[in-house]
Protein backbone atom coordinates (compact mmCIF):
# COMPACT_ATOMS: atom_id res chain seq x y z
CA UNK A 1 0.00 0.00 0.00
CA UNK A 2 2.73 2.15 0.96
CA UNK A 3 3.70 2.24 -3.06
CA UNK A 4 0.63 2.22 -4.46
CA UNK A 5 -1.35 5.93 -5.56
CA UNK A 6 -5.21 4.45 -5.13
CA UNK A 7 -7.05 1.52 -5.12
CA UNK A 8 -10.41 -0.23 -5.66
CA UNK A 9 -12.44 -1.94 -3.15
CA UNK A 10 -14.38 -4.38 -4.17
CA UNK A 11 -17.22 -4.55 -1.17
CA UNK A 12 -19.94 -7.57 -1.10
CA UNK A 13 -23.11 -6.48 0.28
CA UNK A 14 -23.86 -7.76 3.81
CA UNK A 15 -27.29 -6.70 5.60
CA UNK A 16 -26.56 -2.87 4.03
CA UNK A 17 -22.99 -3.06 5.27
CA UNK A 18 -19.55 -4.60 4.68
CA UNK A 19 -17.76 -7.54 6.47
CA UNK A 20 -15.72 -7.03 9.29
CA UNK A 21 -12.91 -8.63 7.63
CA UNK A 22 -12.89 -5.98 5.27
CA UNK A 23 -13.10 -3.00 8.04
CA UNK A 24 -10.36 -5.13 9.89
CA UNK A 25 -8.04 -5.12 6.49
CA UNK A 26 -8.57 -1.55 5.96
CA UNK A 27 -8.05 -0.56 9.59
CA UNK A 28 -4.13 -2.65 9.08
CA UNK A 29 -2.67 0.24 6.62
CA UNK A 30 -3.56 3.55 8.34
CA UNK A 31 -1.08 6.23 7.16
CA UNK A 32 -0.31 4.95 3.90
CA UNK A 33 -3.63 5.71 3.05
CA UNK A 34 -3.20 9.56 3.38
CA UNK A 35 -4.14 11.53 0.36
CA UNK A 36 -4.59 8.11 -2.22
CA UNK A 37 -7.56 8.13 -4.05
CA UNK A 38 -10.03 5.53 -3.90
CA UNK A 39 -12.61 3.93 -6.21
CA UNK A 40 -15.23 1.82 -4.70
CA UNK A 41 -16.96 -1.41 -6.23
CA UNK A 42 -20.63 -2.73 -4.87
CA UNK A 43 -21.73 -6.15 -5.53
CA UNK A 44 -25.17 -7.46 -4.52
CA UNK A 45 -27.28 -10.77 -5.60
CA UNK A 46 -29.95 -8.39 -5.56
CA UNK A 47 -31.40 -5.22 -7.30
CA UNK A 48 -29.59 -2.11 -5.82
CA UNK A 49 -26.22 -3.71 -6.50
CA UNK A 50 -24.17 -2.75 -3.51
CA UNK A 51 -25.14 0.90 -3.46
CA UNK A 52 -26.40 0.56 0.88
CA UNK A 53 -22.27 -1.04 1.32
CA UNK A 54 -21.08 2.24 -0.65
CA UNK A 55 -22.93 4.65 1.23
CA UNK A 56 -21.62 2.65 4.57
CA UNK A 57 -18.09 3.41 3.03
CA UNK A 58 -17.88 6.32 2.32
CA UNK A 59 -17.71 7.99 5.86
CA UNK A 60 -14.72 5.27 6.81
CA UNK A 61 -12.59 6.06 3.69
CA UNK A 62 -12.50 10.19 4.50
CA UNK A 63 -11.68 8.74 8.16
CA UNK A 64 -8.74 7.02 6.92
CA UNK A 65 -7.67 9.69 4.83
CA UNK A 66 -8.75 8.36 1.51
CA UNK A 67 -9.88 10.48 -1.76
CA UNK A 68 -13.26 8.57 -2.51
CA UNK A 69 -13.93 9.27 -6.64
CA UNK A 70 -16.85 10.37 -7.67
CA UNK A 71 -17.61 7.56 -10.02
CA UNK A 72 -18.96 4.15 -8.33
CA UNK A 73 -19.54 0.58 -9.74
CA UNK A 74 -22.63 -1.03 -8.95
CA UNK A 75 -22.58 -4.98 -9.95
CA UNK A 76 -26.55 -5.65 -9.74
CA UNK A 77 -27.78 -9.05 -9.82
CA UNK A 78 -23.98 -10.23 -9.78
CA UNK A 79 -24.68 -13.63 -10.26
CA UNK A 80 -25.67 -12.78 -14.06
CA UNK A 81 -23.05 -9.87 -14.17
CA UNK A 82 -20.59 -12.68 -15.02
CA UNK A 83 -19.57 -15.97 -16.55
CA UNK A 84 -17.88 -19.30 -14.59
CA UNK A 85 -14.60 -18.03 -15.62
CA UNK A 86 -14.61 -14.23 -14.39
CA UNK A 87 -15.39 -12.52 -17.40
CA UNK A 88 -17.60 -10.29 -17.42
CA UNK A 89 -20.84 -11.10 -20.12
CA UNK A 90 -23.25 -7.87 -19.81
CA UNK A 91 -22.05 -5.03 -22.06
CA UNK A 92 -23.82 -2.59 -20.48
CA UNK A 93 -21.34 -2.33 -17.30
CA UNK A 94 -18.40 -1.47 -19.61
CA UNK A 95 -18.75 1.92 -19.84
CA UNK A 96 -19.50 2.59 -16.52
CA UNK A 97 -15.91 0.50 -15.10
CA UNK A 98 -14.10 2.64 -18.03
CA UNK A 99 -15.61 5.73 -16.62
CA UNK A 100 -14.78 4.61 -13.12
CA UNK A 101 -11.34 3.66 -13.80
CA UNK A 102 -10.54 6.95 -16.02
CA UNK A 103 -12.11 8.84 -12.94
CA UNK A 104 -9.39 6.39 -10.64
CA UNK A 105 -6.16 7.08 -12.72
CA UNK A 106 -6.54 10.79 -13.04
CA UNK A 107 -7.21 11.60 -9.58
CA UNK A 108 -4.43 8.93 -8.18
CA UNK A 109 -2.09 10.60 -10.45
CA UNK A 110 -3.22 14.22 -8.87
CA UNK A 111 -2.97 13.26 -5.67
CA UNK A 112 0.76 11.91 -6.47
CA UNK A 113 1.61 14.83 -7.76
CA UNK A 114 0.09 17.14 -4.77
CA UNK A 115 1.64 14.39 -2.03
CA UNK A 116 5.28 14.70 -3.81
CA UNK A 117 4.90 18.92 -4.29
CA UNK A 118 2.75 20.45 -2.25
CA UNK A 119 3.79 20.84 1.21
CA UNK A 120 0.70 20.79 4.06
């Protein structure tokens, strides 16, 4: 983490929330995470793919010093998001991960830029 200039969490939708293994993970890596960006992915078997586990997020990444994007991912109705192998089969979330990851990129490379040059 201490290398890397964002990342993407990938959160499964528990009961509106996120796993504790996930909160304990993120709570292991607390000042490398100052001023990286951060894109978040929802998954959910059901209809609102994930959006309840982003919304619990959010509060916990500006707590940790994380840039949250303003571009999400919302895997609805995972289960037919993708085939046995990983790949992904519906079209229609392709623009929305290149958006997302275009959105990722930019600001990871700002906030690189601001952590090596700007002095707080």
């Amino acid at each position: 983490m201490e290398r890397a200039d964002g990342l993407v969490i990938v959160a499964p939708e528990y009961n509106h929330g996120y796993c504790g293994l996930l909160k304990h993970v993120l709570d292991s890596c607390l000042k490398e995470y100052i001023h990286k960006a951060v894109g978040i992915v929802g998954v959910s078997a059901g209809p609102f793919g994930g959006t309840r586990v982003i919304e619990n997020m959010l509060p916990v990444m500006r707590e940790l010093g994380l840039i949250t994007i303003f571009w999400d991912v919302n895997f609805s109705s995972v289960q037919n998001c993708f085939n046995a192998e990983g790949d992904l089969i519906e079209p229609s979330y392709i623009r929305r991960v290149d958006k997302f990851l275009k959105e990722l990129i930019w600001m990871s490379q700002t906030l690189r830029y601001g952590r090596e040059n700007i002095p707080l």
